[in-house]
PDB file of N, CA and C in Angstrom:
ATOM      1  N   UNK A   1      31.875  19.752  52.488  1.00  0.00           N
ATOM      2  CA  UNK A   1      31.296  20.637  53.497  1.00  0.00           C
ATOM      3  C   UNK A   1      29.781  20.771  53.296  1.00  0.00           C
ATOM      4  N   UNK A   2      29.079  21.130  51.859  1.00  0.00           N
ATOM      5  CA  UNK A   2      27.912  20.725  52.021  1.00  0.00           C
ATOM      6  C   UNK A   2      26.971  20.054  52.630  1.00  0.00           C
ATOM      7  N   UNK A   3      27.711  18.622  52.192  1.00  0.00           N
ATOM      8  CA  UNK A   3      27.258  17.152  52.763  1.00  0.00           C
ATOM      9  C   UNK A   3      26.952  17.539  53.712  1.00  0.00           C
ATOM     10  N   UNK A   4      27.621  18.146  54.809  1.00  0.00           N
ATOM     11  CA  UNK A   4      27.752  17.727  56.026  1.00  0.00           C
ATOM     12  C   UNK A   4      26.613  18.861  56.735  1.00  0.00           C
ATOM     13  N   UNK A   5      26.970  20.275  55.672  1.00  0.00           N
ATOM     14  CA  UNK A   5      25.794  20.757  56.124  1.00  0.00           C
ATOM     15  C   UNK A   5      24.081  20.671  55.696  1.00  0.00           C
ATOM     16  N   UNK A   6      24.002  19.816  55.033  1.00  0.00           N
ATOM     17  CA  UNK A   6      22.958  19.277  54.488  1.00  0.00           C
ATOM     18  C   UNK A   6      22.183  18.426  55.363  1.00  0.00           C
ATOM     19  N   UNK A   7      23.288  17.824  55.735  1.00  0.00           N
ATOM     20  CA  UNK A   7      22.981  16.503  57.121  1.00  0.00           C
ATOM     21  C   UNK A   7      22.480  17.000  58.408  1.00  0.00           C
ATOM     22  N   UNK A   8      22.765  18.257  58.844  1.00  0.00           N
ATOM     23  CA  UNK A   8      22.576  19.146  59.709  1.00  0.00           C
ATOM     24  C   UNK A   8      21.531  19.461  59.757  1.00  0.00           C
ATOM     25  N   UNK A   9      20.807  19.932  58.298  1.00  0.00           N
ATOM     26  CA  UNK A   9      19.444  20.851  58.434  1.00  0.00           C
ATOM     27  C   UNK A   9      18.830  19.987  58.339  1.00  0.00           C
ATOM     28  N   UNK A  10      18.853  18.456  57.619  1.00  0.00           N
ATOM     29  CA  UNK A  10      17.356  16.887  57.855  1.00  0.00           C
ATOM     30  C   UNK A  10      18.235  16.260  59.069  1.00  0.00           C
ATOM     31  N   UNK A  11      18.691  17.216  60.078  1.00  0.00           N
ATOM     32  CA  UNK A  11      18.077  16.390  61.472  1.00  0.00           C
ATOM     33  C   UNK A  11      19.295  15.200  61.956  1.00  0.00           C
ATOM     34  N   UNK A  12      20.034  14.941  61.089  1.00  0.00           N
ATOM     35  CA  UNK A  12      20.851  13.922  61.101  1.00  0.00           C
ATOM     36  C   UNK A  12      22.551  13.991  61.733  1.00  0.00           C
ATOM     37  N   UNK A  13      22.956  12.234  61.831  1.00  0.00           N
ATOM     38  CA  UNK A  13      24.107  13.268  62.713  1.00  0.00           C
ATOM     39  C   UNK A  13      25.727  13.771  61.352  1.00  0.00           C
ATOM     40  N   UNK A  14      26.428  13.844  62.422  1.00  0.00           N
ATOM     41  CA  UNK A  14      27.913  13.988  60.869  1.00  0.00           C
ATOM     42  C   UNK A  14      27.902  12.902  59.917  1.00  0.00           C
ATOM     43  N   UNK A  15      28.267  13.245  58.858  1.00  0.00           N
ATOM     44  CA  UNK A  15      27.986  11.685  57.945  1.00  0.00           C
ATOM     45  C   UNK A  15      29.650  11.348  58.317  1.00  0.00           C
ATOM     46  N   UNK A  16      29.382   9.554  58.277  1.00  0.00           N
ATOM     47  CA  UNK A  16      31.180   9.116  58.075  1.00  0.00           C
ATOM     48  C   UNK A  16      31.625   9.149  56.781  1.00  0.00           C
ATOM     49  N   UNK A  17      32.837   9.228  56.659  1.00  0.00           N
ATOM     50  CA  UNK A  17      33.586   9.359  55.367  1.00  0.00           C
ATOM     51  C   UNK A  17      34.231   8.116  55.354  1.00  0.00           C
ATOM     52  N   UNK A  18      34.546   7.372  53.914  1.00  0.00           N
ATOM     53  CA  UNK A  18      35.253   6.563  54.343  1.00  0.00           C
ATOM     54  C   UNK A  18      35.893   6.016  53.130  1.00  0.00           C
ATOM     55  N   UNK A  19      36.607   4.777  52.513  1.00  0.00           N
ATOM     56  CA  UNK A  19      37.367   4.562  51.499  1.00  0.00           C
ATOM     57  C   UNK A  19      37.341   3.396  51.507  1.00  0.00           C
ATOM     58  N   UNK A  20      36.890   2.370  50.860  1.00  0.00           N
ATOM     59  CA  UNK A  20      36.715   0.872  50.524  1.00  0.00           C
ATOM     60  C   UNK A  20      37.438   0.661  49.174  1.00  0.00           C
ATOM     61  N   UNK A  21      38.545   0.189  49.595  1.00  0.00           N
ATOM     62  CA  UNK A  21      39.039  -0.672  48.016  1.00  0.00           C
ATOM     63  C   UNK A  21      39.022   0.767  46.775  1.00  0.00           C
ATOM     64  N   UNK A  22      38.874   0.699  45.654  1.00  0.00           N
ATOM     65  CA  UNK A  22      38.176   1.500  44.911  1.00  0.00           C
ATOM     66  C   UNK A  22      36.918   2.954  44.931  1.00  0.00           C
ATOM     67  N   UNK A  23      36.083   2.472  46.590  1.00  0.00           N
ATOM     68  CA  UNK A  23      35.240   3.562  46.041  1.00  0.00           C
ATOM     69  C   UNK A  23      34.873   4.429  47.562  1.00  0.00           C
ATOM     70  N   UNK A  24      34.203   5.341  47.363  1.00  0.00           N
ATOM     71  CA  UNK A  24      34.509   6.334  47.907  1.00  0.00           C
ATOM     72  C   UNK A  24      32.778   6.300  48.739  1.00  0.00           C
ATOM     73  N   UNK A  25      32.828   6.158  50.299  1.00  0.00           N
ATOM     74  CA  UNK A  25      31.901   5.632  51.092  1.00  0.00           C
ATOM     75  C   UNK A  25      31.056   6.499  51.894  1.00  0.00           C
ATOM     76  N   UNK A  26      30.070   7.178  52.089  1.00  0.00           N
ATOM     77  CA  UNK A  26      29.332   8.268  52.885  1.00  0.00           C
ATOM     78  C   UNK A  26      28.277   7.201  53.375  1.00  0.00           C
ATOM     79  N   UNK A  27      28.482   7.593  54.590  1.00  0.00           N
ATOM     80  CA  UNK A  27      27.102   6.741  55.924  1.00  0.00           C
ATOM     81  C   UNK A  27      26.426   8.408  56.440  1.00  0.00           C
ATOM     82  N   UNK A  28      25.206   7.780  56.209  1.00  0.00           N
ATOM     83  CA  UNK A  28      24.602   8.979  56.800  1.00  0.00           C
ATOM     84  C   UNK A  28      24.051   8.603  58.260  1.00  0.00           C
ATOM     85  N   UNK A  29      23.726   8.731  59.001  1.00  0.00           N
ATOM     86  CA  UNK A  29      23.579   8.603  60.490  1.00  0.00           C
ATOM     87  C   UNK A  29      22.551   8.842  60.791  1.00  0.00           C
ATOM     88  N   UNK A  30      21.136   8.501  61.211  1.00  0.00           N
ATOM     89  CA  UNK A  30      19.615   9.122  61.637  1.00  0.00           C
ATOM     90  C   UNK A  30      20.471   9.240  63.211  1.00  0.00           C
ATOM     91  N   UNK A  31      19.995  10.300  63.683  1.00  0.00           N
ATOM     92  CA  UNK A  31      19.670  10.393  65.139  1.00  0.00           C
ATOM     93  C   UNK A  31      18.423   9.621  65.788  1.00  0.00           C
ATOM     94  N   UNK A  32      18.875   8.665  66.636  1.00  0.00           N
ATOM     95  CA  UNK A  32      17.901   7.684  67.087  1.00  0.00           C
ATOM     96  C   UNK A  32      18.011   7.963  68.548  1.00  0.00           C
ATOM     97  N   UNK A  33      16.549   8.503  68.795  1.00  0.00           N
ATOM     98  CA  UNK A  33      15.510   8.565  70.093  1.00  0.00           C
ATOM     99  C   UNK A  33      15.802   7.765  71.091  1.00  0.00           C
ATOM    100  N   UNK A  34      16.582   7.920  72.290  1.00  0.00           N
ATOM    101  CA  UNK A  34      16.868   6.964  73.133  1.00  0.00           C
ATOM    102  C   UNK A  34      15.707   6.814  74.238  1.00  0.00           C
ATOM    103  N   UNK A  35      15.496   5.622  74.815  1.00  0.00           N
ATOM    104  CA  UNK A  35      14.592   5.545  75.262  1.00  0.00           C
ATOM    105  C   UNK A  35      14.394   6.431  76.549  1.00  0.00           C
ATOM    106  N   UNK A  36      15.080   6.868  77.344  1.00  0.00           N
ATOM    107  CA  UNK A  36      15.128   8.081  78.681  1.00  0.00           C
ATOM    108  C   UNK A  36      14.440   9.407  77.845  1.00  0.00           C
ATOM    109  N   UNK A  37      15.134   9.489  76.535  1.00  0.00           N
ATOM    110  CA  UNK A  37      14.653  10.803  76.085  1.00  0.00           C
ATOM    111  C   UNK A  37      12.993  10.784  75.553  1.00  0.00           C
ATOM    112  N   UNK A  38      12.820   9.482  74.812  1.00  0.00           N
ATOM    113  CA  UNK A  38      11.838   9.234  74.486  1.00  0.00           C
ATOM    114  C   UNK A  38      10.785   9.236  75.263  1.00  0.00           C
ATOM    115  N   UNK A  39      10.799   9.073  76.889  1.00  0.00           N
ATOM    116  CA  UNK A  39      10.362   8.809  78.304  1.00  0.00           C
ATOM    117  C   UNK A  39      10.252  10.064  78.561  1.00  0.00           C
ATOM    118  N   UNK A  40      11.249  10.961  79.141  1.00  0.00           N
ATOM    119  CA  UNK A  40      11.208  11.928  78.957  1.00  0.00           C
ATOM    120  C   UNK A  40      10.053  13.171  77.851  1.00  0.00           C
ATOM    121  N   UNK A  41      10.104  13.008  77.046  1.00  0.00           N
ATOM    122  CA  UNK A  41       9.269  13.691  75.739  1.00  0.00           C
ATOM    123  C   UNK A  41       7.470  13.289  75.952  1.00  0.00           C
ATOM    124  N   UNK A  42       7.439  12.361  76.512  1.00  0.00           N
ATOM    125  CA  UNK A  42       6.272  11.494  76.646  1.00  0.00           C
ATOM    126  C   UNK A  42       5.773  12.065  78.084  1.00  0.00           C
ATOM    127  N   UNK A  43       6.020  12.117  78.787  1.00  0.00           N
ATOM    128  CA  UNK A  43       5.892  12.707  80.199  1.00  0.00           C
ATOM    129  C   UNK A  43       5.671  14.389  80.194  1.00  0.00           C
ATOM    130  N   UNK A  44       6.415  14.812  79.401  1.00  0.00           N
ATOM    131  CA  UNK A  44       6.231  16.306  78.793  1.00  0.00           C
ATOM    132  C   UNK A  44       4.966  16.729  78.174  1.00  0.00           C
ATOM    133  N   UNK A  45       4.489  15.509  77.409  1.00  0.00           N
ATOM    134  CA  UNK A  45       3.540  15.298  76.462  1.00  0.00           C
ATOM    135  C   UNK A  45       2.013  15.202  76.945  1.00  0.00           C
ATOM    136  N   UNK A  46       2.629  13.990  78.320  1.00  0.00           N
ATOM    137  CA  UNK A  46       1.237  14.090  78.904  1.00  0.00           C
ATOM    138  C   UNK A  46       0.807  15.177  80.079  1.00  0.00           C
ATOM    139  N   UNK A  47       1.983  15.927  80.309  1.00  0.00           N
ATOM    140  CA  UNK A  47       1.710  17.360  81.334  1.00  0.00           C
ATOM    141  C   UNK A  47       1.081  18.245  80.491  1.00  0.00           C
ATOM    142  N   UNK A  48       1.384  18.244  78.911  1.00  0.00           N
ATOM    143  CA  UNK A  48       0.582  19.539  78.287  1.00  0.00           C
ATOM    144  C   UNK A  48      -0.967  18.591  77.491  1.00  0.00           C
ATOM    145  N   UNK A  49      -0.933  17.937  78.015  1.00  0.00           N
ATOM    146  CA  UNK A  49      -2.287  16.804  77.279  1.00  0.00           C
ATOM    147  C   UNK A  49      -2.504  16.182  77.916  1.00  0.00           C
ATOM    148  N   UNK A  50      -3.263  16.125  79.352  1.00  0.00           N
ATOM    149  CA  UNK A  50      -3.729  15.641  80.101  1.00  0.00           C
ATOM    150  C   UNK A  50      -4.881  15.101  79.907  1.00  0.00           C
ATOM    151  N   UNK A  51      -5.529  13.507  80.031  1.00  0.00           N
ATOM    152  CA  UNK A  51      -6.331  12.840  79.684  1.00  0.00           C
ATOM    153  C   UNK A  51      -6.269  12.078  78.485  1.00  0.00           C
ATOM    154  N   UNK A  52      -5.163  11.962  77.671  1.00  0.00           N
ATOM    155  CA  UNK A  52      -4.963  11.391  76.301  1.00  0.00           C
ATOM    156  C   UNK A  52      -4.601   9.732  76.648  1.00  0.00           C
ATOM    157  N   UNK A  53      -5.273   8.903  75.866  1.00  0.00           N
ATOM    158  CA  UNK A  53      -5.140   7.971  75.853  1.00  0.00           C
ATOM    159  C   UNK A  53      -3.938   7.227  75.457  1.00  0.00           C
ATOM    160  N   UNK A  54      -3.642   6.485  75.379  1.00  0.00           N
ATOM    161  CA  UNK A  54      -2.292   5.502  74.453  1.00  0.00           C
ATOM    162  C   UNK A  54      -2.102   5.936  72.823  1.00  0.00           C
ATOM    163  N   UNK A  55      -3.396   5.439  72.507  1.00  0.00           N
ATOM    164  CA  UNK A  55      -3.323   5.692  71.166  1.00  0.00           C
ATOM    165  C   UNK A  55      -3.189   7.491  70.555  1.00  0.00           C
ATOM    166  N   UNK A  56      -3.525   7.952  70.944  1.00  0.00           N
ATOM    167  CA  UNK A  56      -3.772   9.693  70.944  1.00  0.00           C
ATOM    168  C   UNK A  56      -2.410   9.747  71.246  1.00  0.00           C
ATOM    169  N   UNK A  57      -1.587   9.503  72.196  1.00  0.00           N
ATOM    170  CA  UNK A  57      -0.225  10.090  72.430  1.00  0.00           C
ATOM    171  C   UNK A  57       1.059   9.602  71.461  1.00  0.00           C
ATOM    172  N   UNK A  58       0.311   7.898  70.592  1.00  0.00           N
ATOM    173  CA  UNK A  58       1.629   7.333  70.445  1.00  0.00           C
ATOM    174  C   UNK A  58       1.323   8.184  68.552  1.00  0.00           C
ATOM    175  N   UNK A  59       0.204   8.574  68.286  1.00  0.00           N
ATOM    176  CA  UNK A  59      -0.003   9.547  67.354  1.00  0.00           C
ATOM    177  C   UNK A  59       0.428  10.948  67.403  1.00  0.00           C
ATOM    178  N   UNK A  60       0.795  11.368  68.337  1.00  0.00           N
ATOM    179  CA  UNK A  60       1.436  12.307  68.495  1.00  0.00           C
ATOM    180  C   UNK A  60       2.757  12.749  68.720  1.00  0.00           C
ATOM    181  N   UNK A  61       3.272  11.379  68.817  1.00  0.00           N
ATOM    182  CA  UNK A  61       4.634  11.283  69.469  1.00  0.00           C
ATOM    183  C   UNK A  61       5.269  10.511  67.906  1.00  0.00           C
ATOM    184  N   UNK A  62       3.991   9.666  67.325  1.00  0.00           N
ATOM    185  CA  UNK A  62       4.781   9.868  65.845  1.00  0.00           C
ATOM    186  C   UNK A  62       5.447   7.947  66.279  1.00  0.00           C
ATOM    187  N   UNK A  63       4.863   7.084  67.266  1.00  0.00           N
ATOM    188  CA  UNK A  63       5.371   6.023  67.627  1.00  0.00           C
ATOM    189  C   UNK A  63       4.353   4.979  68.002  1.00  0.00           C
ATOM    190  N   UNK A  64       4.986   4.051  67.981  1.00  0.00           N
ATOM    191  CA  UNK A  64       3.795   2.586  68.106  1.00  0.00           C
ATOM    192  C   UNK A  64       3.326   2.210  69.181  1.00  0.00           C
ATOM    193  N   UNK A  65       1.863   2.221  68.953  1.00  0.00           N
ATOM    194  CA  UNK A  65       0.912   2.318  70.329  1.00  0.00           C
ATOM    195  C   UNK A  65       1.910   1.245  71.259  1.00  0.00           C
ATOM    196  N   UNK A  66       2.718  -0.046  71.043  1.00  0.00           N
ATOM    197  CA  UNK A  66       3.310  -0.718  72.061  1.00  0.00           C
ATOM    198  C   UNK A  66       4.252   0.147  72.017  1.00  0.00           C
ATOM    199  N   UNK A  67       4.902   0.479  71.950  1.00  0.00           N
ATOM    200  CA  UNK A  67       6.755   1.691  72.632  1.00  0.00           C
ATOM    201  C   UNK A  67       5.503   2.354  73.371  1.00  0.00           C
ATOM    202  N   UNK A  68       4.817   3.328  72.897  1.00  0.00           N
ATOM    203  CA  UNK A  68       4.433   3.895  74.184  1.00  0.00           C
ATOM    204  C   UNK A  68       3.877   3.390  75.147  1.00  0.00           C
ATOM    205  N   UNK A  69       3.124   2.031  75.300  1.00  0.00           N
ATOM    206  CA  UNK A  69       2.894   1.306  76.601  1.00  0.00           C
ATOM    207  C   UNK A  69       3.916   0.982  77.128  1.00  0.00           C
ATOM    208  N   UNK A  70       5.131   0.556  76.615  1.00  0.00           N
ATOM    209  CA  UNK A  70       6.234   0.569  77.229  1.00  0.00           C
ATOM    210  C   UNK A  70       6.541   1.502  78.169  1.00  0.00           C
ATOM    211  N   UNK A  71       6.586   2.563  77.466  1.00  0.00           N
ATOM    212  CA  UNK A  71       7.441   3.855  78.263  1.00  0.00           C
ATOM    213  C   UNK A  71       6.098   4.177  79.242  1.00  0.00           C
ATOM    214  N   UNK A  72       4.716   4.307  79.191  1.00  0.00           N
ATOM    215  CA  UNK A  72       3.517   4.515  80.136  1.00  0.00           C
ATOM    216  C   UNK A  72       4.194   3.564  81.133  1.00  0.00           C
ATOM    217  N   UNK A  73       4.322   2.304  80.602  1.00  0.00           N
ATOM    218  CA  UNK A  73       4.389   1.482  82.111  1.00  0.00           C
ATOM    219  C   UNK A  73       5.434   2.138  82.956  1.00  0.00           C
ATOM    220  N   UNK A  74       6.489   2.467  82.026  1.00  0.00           N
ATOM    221  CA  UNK A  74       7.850   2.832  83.167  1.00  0.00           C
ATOM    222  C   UNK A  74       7.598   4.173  83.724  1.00  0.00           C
ATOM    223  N   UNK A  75       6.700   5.199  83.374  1.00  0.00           N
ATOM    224  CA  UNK A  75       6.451   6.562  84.360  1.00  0.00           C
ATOM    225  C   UNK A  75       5.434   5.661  85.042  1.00  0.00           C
ATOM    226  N   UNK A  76       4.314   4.907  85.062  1.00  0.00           N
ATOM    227  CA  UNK A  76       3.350   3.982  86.053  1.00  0.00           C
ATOM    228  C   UNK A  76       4.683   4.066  87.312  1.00  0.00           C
ATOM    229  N   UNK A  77       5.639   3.209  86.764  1.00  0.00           N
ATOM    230  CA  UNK A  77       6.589   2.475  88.020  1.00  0.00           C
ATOM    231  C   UNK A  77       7.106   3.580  88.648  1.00  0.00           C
ATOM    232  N   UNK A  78       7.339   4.688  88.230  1.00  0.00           N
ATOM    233  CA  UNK A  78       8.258   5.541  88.952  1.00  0.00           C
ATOM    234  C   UNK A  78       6.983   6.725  89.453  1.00  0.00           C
ATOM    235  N   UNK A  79       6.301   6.410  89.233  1.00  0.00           N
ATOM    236  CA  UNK A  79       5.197   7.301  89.974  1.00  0.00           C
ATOM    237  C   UNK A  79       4.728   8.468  89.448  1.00  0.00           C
ATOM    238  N   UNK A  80       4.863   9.104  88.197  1.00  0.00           N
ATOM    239  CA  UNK A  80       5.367   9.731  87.463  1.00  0.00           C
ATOM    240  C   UNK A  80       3.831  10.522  86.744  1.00  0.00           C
ATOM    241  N   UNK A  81       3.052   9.224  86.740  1.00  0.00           N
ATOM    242  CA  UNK A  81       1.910   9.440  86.198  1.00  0.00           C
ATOM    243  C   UNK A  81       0.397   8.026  86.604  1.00  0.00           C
ATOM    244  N   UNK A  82      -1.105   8.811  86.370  1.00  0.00           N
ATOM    245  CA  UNK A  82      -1.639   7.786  86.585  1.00  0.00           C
ATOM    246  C   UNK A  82      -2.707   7.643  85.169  1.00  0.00           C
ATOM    247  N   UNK A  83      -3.369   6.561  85.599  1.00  0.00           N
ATOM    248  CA  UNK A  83      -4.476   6.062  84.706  1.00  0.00           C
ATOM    249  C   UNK A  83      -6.104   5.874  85.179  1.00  0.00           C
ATOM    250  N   UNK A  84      -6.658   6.819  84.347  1.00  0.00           N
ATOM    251  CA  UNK A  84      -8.150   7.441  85.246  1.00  0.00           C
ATOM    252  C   UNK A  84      -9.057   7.441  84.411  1.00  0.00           C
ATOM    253  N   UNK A  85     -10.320   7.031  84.600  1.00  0.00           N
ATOM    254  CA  UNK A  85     -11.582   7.453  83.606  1.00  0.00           C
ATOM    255  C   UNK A  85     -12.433   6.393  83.272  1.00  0.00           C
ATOM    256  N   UNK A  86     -13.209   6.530  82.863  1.00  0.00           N
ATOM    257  CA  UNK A  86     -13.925   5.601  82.144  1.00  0.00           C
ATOM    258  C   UNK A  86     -13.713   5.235  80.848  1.00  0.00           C
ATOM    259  N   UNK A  87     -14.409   3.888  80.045  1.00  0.00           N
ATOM    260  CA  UNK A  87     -13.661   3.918  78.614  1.00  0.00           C
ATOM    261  C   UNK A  87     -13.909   4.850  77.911  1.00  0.00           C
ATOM    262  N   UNK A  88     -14.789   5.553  77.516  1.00  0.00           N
ATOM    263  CA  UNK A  88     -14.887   6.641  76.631  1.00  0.00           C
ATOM    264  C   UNK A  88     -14.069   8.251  77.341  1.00  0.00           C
ATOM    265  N   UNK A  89     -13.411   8.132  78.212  1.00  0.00           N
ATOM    266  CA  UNK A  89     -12.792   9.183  79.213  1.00  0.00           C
ATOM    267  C   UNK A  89     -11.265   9.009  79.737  1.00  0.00           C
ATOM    268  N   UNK A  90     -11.349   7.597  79.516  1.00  0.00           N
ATOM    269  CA  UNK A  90      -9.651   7.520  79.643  1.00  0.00           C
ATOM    270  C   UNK A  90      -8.659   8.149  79.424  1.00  0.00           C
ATOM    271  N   UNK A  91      -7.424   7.808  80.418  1.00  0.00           N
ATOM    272  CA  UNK A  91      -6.420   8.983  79.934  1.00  0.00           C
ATOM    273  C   UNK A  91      -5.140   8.969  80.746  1.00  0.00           C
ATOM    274  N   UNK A  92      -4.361   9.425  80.756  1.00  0.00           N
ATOM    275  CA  UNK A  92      -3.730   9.192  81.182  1.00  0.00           C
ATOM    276  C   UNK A  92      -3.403  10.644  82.147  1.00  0.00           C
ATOM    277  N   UNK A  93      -2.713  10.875  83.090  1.00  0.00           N
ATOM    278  CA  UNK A  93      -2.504  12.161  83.978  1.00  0.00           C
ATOM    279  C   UNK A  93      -1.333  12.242  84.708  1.00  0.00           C
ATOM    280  N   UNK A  94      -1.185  13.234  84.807  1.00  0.00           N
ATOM    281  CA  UNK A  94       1.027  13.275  85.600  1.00  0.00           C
ATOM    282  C   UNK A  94      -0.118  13.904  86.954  1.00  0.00           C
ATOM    283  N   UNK A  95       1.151  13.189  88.037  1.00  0.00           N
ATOM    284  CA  UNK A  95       0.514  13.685  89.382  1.00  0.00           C
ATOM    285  C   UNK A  95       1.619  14.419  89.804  1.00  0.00           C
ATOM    286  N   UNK A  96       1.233  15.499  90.479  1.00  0.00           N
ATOM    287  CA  UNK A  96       2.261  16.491  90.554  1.00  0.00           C
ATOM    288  C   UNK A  96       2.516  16.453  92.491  1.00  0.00           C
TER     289      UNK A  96
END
């Protein structure tokens, strides 16, 4: 029961239990960021940080300047957000 609540408070999901031959097996599970949510979080990100560049957001988001061009391009496609400024002013902006 520990285990499990241990796993709980670093974020993680139920550990599996399990039994191989002789020995006695614990998988611990990271919760992994799906990309809608990740999209999602990023779009959130740039409504409260308006004007942040690629690099500024994928530092903030804790992810690699390419995943977040990824996910920029896919709010680009859905209309979601634009790209404005000059180079020292760049940024990115949600159009409401």
């Amino acid at each position: 029961m520990r285990i499990i609540e241990y796993s709980k408070q670093f974020g993680l999901k139920k550990p599996v239990f399990s039994h191989i031959q002789s020995a006695f097996v614990i998988k611990f599970l990271k919760n992994i960021e799906g990309i809608n949510e990740g999209i999602k979080h990023l779009y959130e990100l740039i409504k409260e940080n308006q004007g942040k560049n690629t690099s500024d957001l994928a530092k903030l988001m804790n992810k690699s300047p390419k995943t977040l061009e990824r996910w920029l391009s896919e709010l680009k496609k859905q209309g979601k957000i634009i790209f404005k400024g000059s180079k020292k002013t760049e940024g990115y902006y949600c159009i409401n």
